[in-house]
N, C-alpha and C. Protein backbone atom coordinates (compact mmCIF):
# COMPACT_ATOMS: atom_id res chain seq x y z
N UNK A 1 26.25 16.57 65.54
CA UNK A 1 25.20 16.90 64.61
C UNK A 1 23.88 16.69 65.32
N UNK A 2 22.83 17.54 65.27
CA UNK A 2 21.54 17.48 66.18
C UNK A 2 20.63 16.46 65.43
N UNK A 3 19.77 15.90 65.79
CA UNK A 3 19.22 15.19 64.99
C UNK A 3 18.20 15.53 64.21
N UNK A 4 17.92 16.88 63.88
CA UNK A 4 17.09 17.65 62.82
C UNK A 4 17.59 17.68 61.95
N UNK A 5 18.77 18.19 61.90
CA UNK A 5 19.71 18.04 60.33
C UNK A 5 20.23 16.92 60.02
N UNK A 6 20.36 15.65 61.22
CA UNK A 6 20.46 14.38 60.47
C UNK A 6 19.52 13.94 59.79
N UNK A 7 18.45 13.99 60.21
CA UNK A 7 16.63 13.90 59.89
C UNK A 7 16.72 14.86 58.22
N UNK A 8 17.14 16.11 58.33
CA UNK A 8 16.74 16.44 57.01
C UNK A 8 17.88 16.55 56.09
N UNK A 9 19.02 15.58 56.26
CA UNK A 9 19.96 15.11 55.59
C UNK A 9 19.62 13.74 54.97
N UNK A 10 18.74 12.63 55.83
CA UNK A 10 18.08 11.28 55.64
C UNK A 10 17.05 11.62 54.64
N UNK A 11 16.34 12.49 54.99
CA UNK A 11 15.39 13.09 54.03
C UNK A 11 16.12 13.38 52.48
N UNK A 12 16.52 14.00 51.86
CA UNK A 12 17.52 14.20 51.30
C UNK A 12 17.12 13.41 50.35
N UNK A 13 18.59 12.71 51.01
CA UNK A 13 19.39 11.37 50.31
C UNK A 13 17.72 10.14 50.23
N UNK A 14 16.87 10.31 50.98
CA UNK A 14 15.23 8.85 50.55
C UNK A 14 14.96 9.74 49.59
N UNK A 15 14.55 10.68 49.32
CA UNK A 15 13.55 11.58 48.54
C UNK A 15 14.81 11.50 46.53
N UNK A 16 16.01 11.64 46.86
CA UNK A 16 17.21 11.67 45.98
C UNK A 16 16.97 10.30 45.38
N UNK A 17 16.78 9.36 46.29
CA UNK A 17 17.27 7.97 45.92
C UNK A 17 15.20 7.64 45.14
N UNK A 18 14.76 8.15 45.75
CA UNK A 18 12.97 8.11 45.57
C UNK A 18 13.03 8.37 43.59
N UNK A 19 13.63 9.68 43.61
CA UNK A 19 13.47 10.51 42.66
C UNK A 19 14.48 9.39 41.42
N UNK A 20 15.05 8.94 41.75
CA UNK A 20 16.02 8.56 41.30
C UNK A 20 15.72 7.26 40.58
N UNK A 21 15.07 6.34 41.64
CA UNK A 21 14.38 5.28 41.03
C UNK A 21 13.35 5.15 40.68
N UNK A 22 13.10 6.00 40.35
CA UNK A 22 11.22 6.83 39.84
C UNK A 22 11.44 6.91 38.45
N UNK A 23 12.06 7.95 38.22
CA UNK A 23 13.26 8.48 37.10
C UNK A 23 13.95 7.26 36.20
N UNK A 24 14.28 6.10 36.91
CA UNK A 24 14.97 5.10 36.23
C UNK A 24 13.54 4.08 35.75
N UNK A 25 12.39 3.60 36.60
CA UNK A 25 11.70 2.73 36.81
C UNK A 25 10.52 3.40 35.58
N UNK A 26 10.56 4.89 35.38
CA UNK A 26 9.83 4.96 34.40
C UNK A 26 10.24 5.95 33.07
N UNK A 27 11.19 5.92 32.93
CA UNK A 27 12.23 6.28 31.81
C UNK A 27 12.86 5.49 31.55
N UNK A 28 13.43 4.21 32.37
CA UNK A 28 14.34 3.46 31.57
C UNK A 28 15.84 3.64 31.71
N UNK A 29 17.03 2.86 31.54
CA UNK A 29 18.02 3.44 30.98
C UNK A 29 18.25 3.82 30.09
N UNK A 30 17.43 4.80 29.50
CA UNK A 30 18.10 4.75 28.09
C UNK A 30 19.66 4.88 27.59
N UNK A 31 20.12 5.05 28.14
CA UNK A 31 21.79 5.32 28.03
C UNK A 31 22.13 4.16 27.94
N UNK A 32 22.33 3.50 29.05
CA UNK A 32 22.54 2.11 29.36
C UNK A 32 22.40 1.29 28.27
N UNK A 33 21.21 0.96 27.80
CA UNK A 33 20.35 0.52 26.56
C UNK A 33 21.00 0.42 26.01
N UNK A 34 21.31 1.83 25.06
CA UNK A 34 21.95 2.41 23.94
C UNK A 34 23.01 2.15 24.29
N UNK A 35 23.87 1.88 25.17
CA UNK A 35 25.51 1.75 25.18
C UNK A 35 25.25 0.00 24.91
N UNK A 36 24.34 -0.80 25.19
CA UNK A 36 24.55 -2.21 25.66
C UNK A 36 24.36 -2.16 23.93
N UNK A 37 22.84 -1.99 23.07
CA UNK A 37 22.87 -2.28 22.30
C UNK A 37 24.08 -1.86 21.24
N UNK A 38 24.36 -1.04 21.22
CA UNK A 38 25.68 -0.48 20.11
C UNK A 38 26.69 -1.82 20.73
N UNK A 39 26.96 -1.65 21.90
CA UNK A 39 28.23 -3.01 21.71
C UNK A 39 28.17 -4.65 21.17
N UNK A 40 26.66 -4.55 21.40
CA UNK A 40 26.18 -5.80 20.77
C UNK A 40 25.99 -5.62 19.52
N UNK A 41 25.69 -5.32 18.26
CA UNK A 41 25.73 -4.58 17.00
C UNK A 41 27.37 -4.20 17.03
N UNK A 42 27.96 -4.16 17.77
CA UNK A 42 29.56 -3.73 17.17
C UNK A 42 29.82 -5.90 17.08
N UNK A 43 29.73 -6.02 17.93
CA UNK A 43 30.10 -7.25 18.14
C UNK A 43 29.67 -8.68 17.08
N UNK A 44 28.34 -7.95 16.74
CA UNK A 44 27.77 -8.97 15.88
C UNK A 44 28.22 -8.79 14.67
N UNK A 45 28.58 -7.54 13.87
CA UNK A 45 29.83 -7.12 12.85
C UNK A 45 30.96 -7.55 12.58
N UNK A 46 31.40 -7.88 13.88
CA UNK A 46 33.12 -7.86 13.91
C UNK A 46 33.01 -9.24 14.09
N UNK A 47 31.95 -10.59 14.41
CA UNK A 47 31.91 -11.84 14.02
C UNK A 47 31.65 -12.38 12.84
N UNK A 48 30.37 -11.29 12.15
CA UNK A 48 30.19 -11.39 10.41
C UNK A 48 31.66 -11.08 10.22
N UNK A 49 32.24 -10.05 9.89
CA UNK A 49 33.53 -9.65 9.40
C UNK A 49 34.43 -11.06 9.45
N UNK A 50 34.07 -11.66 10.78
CA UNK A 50 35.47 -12.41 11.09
C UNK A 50 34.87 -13.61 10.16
N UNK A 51 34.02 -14.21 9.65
CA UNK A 51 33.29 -15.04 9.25
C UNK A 51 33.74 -14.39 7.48
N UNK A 52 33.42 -13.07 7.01
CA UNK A 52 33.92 -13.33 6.07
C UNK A 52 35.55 -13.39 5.26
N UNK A 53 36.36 -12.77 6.33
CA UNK A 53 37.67 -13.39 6.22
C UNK A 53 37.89 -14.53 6.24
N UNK A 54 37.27 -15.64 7.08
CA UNK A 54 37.55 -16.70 7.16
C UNK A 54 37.10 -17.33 5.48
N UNK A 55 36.11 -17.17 4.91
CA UNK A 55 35.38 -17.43 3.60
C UNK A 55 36.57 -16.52 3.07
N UNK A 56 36.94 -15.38 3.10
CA UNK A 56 38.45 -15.20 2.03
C UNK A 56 39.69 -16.15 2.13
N UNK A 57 39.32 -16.52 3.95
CA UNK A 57 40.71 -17.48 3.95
C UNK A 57 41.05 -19.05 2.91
N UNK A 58 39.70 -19.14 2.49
CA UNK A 58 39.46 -20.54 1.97
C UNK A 58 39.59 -20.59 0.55
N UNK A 59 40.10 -19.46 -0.49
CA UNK A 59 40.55 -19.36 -1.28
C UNK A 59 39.67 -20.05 -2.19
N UNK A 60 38.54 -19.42 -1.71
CA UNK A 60 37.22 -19.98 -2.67
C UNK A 60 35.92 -19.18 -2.72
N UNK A 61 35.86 -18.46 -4.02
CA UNK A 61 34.72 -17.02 -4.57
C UNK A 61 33.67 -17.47 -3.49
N UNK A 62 33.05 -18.90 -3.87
CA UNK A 62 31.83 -19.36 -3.87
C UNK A 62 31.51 -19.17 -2.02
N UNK A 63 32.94 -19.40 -1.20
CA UNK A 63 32.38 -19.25 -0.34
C UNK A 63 32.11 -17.81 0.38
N UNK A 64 32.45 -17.07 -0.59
CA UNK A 64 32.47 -15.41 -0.37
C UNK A 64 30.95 -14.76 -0.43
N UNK A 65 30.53 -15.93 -1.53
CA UNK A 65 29.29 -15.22 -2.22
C UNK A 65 27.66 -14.80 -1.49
N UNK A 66 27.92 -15.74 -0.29
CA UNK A 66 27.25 -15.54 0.60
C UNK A 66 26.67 -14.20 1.56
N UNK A 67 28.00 -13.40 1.69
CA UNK A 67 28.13 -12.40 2.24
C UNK A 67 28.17 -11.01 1.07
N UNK A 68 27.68 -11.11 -0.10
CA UNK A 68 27.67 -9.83 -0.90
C UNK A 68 26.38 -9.95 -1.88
N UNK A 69 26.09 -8.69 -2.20
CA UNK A 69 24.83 -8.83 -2.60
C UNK A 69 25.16 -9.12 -4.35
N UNK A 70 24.08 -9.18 -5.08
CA UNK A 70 24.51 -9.67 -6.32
C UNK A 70 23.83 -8.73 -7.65
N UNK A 71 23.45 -7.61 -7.22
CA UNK A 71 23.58 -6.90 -8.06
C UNK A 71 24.26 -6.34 -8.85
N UNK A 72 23.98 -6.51 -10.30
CA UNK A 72 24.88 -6.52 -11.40
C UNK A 72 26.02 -4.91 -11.19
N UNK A 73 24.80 -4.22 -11.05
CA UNK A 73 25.31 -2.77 -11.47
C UNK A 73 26.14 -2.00 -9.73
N UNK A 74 26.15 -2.82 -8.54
CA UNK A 74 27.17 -1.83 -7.75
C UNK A 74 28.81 -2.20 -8.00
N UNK A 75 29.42 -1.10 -7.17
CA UNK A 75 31.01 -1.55 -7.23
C UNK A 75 31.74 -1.61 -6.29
N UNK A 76 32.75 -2.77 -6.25
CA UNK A 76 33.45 -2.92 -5.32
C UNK A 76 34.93 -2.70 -5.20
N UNK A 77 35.35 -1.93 -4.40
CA UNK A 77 37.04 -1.45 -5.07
C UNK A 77 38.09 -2.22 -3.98
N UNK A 78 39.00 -2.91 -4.94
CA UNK A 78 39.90 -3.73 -4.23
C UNK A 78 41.14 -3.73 -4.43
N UNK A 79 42.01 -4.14 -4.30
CA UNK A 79 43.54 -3.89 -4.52
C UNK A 79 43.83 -4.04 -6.36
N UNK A 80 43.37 -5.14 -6.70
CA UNK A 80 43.83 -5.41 -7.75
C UNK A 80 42.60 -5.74 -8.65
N UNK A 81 42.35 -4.94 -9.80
CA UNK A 81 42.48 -3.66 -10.26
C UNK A 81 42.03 -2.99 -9.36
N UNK A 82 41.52 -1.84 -10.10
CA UNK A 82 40.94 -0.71 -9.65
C UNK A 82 39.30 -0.84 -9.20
N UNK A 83 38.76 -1.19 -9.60
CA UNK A 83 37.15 -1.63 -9.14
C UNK A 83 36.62 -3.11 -10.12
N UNK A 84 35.80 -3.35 -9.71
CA UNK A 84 34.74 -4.70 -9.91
C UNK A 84 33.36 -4.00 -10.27
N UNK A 85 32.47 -4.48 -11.23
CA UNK A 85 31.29 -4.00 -11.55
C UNK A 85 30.43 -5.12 -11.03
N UNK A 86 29.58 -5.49 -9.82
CA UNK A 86 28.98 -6.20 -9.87
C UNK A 86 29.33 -7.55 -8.45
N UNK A 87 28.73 -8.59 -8.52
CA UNK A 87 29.18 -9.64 -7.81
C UNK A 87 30.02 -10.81 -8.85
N UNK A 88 29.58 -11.38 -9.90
CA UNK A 88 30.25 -11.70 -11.04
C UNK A 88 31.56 -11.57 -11.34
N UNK A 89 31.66 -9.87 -11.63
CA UNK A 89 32.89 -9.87 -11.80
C UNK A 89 33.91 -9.28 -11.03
N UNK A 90 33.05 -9.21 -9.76
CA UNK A 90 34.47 -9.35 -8.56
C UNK A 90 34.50 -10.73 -8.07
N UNK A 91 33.92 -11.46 -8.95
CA UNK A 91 34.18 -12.87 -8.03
C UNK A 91 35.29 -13.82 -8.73
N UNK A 92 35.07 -13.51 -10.29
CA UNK A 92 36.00 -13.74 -11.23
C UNK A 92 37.33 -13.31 -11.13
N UNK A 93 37.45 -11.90 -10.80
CA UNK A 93 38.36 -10.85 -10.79
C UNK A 93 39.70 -11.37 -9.11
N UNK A 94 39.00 -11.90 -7.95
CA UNK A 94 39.50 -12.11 -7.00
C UNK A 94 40.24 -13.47 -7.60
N UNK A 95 39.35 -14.19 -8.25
CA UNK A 95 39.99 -15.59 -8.09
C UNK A 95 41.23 -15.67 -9.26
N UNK A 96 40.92 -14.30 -10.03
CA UNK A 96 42.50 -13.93 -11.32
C UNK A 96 43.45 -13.42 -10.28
N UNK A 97 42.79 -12.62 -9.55
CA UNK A 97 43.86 -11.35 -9.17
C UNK A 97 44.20 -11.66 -7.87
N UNK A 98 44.12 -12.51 -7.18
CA UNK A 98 44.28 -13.44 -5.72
C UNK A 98 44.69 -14.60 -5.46
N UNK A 99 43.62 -15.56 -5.88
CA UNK A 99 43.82 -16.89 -5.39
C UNK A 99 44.48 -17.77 -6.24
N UNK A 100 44.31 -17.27 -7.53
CA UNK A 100 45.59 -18.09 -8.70
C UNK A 100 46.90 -17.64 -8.25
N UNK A 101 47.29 -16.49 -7.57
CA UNK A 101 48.34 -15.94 -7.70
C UNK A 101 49.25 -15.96 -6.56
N UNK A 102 48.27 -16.23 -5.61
CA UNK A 102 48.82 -16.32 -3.99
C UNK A 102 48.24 -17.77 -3.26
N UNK A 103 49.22 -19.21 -3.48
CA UNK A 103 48.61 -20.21 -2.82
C UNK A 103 48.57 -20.10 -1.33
N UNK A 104 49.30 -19.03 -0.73
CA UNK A 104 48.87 -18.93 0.98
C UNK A 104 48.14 -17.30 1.38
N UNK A 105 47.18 -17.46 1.46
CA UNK A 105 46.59 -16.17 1.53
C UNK A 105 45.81 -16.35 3.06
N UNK A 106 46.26 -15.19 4.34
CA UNK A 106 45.29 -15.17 5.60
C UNK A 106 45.23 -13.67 5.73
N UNK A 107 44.14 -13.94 5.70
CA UNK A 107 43.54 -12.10 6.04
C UNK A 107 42.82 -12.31 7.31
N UNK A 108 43.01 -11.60 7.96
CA UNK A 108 42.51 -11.30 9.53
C UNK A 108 42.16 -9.34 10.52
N UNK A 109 40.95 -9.40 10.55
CA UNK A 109 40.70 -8.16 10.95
C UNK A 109 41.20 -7.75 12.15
N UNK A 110 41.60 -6.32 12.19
CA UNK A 110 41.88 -6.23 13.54
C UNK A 110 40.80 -5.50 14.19
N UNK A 111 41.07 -5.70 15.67
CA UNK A 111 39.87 -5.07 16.59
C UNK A 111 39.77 -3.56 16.43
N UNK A 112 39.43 -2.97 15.57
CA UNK A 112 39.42 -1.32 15.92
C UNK A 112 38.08 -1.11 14.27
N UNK A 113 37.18 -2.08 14.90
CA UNK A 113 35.70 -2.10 14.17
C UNK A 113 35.06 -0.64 14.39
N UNK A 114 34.34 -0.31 13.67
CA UNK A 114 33.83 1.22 14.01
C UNK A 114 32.68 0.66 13.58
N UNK A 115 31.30 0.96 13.94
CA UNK A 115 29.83 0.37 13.09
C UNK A 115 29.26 1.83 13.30
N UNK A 116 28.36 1.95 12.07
CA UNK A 116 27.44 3.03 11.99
C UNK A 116 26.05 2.18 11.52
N UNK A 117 24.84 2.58 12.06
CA UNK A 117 23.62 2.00 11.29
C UNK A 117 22.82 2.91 11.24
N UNK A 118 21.75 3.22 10.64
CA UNK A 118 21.13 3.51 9.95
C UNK A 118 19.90 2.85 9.49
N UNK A 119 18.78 1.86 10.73
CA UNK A 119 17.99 0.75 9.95
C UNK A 119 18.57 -0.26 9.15
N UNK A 120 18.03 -0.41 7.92
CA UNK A 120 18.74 -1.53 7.15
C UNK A 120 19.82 -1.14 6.73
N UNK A 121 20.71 -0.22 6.40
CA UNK A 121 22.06 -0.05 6.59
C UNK A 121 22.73 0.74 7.59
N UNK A 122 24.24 -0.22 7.08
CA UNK A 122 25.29 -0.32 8.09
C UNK A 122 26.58 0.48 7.33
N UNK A 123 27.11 0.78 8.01
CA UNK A 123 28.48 0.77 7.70
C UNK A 123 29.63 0.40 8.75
N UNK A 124 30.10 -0.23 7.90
CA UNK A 124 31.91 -0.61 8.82
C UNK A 124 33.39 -0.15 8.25
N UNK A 125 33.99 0.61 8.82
CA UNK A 125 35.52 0.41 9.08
C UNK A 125 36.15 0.09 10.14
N UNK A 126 37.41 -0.71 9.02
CA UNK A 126 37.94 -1.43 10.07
C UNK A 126 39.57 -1.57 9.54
N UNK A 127 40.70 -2.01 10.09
CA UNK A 127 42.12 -2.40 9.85
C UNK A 127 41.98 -3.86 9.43
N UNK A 128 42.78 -4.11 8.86
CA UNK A 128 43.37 -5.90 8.33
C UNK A 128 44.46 -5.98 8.07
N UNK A 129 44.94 -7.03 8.49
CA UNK A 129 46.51 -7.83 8.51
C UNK A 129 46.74 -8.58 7.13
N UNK A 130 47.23 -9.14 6.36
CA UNK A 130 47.35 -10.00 4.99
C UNK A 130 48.77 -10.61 5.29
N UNK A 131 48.70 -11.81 5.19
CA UNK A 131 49.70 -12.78 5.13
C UNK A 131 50.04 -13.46 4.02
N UNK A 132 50.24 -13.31 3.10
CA UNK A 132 50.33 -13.81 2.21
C UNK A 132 51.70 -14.06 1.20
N UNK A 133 51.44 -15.25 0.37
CA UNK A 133 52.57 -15.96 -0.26
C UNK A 133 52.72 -16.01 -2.32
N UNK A 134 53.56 -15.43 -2.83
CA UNK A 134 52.86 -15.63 -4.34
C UNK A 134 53.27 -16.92 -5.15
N UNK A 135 52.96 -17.11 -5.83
CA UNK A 135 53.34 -18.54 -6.43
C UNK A 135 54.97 -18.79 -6.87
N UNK A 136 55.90 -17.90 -6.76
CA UNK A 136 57.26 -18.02 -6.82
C UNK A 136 58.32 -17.75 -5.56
N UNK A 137 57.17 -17.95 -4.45
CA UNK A 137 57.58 -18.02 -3.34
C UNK A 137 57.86 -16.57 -2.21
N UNK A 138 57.63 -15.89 -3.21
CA UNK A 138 57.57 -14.20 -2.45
C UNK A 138 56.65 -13.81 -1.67
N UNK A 139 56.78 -13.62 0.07
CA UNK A 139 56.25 -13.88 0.67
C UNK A 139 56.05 -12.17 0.61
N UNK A 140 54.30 -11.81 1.39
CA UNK A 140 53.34 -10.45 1.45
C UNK A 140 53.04 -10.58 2.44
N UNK A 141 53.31 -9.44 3.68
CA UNK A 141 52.90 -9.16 4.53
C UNK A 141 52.54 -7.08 4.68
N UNK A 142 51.19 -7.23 4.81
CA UNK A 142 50.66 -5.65 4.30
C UNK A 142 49.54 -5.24 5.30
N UNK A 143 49.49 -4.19 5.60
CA UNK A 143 48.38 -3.77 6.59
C UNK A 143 47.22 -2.65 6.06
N UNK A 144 46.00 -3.10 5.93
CA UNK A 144 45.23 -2.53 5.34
C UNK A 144 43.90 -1.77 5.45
N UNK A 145 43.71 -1.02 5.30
CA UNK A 145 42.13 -0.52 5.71
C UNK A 145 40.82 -0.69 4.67
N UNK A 146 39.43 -0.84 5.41
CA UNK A 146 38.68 -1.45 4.63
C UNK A 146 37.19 -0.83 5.13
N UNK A 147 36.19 0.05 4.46
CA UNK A 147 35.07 0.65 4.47
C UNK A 147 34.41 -0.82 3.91
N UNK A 148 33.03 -1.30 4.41
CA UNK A 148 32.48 -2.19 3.80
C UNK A 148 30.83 -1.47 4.18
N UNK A 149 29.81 -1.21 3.29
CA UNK A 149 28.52 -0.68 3.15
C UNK A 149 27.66 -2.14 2.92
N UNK A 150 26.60 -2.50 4.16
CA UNK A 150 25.76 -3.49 4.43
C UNK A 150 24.54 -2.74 4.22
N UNK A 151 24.07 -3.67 3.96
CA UNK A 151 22.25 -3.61 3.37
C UNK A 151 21.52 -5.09 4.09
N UNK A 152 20.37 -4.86 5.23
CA UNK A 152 19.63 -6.12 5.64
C UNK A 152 19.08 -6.83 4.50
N UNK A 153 18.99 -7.73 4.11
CA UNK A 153 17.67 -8.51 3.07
C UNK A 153 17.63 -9.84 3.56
N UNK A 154 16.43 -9.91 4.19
CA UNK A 154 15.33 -11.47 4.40
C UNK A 154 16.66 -11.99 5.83
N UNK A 155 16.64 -10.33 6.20
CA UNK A 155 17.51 -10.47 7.78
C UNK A 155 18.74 -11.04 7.82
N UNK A 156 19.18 -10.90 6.99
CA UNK A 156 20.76 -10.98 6.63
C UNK A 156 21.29 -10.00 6.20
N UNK A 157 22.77 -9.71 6.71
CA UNK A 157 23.27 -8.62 5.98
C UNK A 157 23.90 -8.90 5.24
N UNK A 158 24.04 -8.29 4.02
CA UNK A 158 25.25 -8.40 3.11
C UNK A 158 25.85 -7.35 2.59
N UNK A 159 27.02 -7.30 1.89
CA UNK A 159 27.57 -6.40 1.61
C UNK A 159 27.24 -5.83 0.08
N UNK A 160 27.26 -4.67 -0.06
CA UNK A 160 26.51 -3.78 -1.13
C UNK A 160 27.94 -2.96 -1.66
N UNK A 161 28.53 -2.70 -1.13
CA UNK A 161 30.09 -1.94 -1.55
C UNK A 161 30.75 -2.01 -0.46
N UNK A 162 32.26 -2.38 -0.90
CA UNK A 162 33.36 -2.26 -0.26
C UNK A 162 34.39 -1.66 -1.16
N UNK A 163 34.97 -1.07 0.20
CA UNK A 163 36.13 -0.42 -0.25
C UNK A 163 37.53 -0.85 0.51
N UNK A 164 38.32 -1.35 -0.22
CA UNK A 164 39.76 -1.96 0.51
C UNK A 164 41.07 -0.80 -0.01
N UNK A 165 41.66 -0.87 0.91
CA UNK A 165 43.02 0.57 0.29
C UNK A 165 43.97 0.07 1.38
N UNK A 166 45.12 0.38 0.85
CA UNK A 166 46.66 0.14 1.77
C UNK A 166 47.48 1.14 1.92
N UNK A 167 48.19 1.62 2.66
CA UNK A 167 48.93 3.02 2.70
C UNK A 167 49.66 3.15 1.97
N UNK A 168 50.40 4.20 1.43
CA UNK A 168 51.04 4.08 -0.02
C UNK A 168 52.37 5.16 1.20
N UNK A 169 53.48 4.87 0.52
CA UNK A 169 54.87 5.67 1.14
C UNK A 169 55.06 6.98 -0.59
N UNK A 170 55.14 8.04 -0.28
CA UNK A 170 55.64 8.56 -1.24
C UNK A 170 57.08 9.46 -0.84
């Protein structure tokens, strides 16, 4: 190779690499960014999430109440019945239709979190496992899917509607 075309091969590849970190140094990654932040926002979800299973694991409303908002008039749809009007009376409604009924109850999310945002709202789906036991000894094991709709307030998120459903065999 003569050394003119090594010369304007070197050229090239400085002017490529010039352009390149020019390009990065005043644009940014934005890609990068945007990939780092979405995994961090997936991540910070799927620790709330795991935080409020753990508050379902404890077979206690009060420690649920933390994580949902308390407006009278939204709804929350869950296995048993058919929907909840409110924070009240899904809090009532869990501790009839759950925790009186099942003294071993572990719910645990699985990793296949999806996050959407939107500013102050979020949305999540996600899979869940249920372990659970009923008071005459009949043991529940069920796999479930779960839409949950977040709203920021005073930089907390909480939940505004959820939706829980289980596959049905027909």
């Amino acid at each position: 190779m003569s050394f003119a075309k090594a010369f304007k091969i070197f050229l090239a590849i400085a002017f490529l690499s010039i352009f390149l970190g020019f390009n990065s140094f005043f644009m940014g990654d934005t890609l990068a960014e945007t990939i780092s932040n979405t995994q961090k926002e997936t991540l910070e979800f799927k620790q709330l999430i795991d935080r409020t299973h753990g508050a379902w694991n404890s077979h206690n409303p009060d420690n649920l109440s933390k994580f949902y908002i308390k407006d009278a008039d939204l709804i929350f749809y869950d296995a048993l019945p058919m929907q909840y009007q409110g924070w009240d009376d899904y809090k009532q409604g869990i501790q009839k239709n759950l925790f009186d009924k099942m003294p071993k109850f572990i719910l645990s999310a699985n990793d296949d979190i999806n996050l959407t945002r939107r500013g102050d709202l979020a949305w999540t789906t996600f899979t869940w496992h249920l372990s659970a036991e009923l008071n005459d000894g009949t043991p529940i094991e069920t796999d479930g899917r779960q839409t949950d709709i977040w709203e920021k307030h005073d930089g907390e998120w909480l939940i505004i509607h959820e939706h829980i459903s289980t596959p049905i065999s027909l």
